[in-house]
Every structure is written in C-alpha cells, then in structure tokens.
Protein backbone atom coordinates (compact mmCIF):
# COMPACT_ATOMS: atom_id res chain seq x y z
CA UNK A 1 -33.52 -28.19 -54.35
CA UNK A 2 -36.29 -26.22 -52.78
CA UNK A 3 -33.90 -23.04 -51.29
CA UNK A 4 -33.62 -19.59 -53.48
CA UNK A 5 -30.45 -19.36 -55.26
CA UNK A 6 -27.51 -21.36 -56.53
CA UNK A 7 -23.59 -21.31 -55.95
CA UNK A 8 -21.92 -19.16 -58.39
CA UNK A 9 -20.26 -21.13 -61.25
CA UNK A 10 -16.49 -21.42 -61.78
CA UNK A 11 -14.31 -23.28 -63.58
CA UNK A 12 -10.23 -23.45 -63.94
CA UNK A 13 -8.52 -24.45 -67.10
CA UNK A 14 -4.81 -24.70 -66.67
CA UNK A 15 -4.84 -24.50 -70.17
CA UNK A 16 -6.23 -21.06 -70.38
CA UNK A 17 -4.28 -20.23 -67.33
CA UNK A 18 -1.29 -20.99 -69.62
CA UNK A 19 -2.72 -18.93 -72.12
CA UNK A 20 -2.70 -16.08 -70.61
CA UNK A 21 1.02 -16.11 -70.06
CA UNK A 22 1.40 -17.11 -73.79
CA UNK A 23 3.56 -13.77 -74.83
CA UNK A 24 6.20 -15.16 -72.71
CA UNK A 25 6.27 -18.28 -74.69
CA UNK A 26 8.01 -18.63 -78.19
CA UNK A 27 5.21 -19.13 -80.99
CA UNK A 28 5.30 -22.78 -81.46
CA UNK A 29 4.46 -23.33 -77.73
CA UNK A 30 1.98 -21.27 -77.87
CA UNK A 31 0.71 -23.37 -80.79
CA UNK A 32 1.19 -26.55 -79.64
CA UNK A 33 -1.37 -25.48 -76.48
CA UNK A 34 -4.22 -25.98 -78.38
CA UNK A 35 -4.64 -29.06 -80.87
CA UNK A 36 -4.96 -31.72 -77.31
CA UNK A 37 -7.41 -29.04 -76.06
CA UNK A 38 -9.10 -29.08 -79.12
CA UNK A 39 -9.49 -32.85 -79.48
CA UNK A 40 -10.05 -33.16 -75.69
CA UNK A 41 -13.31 -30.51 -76.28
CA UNK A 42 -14.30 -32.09 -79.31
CA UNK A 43 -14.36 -35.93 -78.17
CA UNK A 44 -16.16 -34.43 -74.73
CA UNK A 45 -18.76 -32.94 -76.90
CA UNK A 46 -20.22 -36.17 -78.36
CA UNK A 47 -21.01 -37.43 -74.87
CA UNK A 48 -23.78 -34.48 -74.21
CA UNK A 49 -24.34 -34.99 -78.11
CA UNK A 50 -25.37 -38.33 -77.70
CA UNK A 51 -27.83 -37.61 -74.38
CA UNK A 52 -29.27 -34.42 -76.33
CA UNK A 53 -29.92 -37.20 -79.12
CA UNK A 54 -31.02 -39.85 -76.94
CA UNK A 55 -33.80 -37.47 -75.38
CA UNK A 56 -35.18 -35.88 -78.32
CA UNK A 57 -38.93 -35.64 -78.23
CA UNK A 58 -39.17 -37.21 -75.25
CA UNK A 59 -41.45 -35.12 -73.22
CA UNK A 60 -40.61 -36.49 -69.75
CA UNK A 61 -37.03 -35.29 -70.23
CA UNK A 62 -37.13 -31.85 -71.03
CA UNK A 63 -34.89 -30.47 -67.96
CA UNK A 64 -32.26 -33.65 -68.90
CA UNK A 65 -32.11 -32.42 -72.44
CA UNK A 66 -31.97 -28.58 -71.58
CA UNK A 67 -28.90 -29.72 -69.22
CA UNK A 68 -27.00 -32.26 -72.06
CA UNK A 69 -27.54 -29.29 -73.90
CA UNK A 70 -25.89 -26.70 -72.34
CA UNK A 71 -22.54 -28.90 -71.75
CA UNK A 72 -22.75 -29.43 -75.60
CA UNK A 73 -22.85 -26.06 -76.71
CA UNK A 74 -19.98 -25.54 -73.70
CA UNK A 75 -18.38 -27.96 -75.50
CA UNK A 76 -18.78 -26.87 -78.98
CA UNK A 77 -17.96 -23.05 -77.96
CA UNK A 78 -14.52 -24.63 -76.66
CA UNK A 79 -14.08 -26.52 -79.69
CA UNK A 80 -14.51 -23.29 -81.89
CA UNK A 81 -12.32 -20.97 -79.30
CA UNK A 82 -9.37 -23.55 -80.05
CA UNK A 83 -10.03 -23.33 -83.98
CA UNK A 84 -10.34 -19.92 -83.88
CA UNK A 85 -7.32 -19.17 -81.36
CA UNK A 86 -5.28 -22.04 -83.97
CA UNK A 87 -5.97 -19.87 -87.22
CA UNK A 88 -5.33 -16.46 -85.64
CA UNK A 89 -2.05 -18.03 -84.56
CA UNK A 90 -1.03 -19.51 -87.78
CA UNK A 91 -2.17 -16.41 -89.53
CA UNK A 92 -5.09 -17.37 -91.70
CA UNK A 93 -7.78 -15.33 -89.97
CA UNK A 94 -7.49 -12.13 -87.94
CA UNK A 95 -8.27 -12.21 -84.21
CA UNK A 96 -12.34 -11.74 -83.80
CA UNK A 97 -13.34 -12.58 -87.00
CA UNK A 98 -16.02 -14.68 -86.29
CA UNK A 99 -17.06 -15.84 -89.96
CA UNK A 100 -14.61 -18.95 -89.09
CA UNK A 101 -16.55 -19.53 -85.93
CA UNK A 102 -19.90 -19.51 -87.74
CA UNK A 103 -18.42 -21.58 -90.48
CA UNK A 104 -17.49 -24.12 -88.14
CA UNK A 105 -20.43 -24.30 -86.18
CA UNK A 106 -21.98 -24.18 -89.29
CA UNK A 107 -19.63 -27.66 -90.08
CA UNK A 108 -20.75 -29.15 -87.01
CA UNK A 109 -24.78 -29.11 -88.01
C-alpha cells in the first residue's frame, strides 16, 4: 500500500475477442454474441449498485463507495456497449450515435 505506483490494468473478454473476428461470422452469430453478455453485465451491475447504495452518506466509507462505484459504471458502460452494438446490428441506430447510449443511461437513473 505504501510504494509509488500500481500494476497496469488489463482485462480479457473472450467475448470481445470474438468480436473482433465478427466479419467472418454470418450476421445472426454475430447477433447472438451479445444478449448473454448483456444480461451477464446487467445482473453484475446490481451487485456494485447495491454497495454504492448501501454506503451512501456514510462518511467512513468514502474510498469503498468511490471503488463500488467505478465497477458500476464499468458495468453500466458494458451494459450500454451491448445495447448499442445490438441496435447498430439490427439496424435501428447507426454505429456512434450515442443518443441511444444517453437514453439508456438515462433509463437506468
């Protein structure tokens, strides 16, 4: 706790890893990636919801909180990537348009 520094954050996601090959997939497969990641992202996120909750106000806890906090809005920002990825795939939206991801996080309040 008391040396300079941290280790470098990384995560894998075989999901995304299978993203990335997506072109070589037929478009229902690349589809049918993303509802379980979704729901998966979206059931995780009421865990750090719940310990963001929990702590509110509570002085004592302000470094728990900040923590809870960031793997909920990880959580959330998964949540809209897989809502956004689903529309732009289905056709409703175009690819970037972020009014969906607003709207959703907008949902979520």
């Amino acid at each position: 706790m008391q040396a300079p520094g941290y280790s470098s954050e990384r995560s894998r996601s075989g999901l995304l890893a299978k993203f990335f090959f997506a072109k070589r997939m037929i478009p229902e497969q690349r589809v049918e990636l993303l509802p379980d990641y979704r729901d998966q992202a979206d059931a995780y996120r009421l865990e750090p919801q719940a310990i963001v909750d929990k702590l509110e106000g509570r002085e004592d806890s302000f470094y728990g909180r900040a923590t809870a906090l960031f793997g909920l809005l990880d959580a959330e920002a998964r949540v809209a990537w897989a809502d956004h990825m689903l529309a732009v795939l289905e056709g409703s939206v175009e690819f970037g348009d972020l009014d969906l991801l607003r709207e959703a996080a907008a949902r979520r309040e």
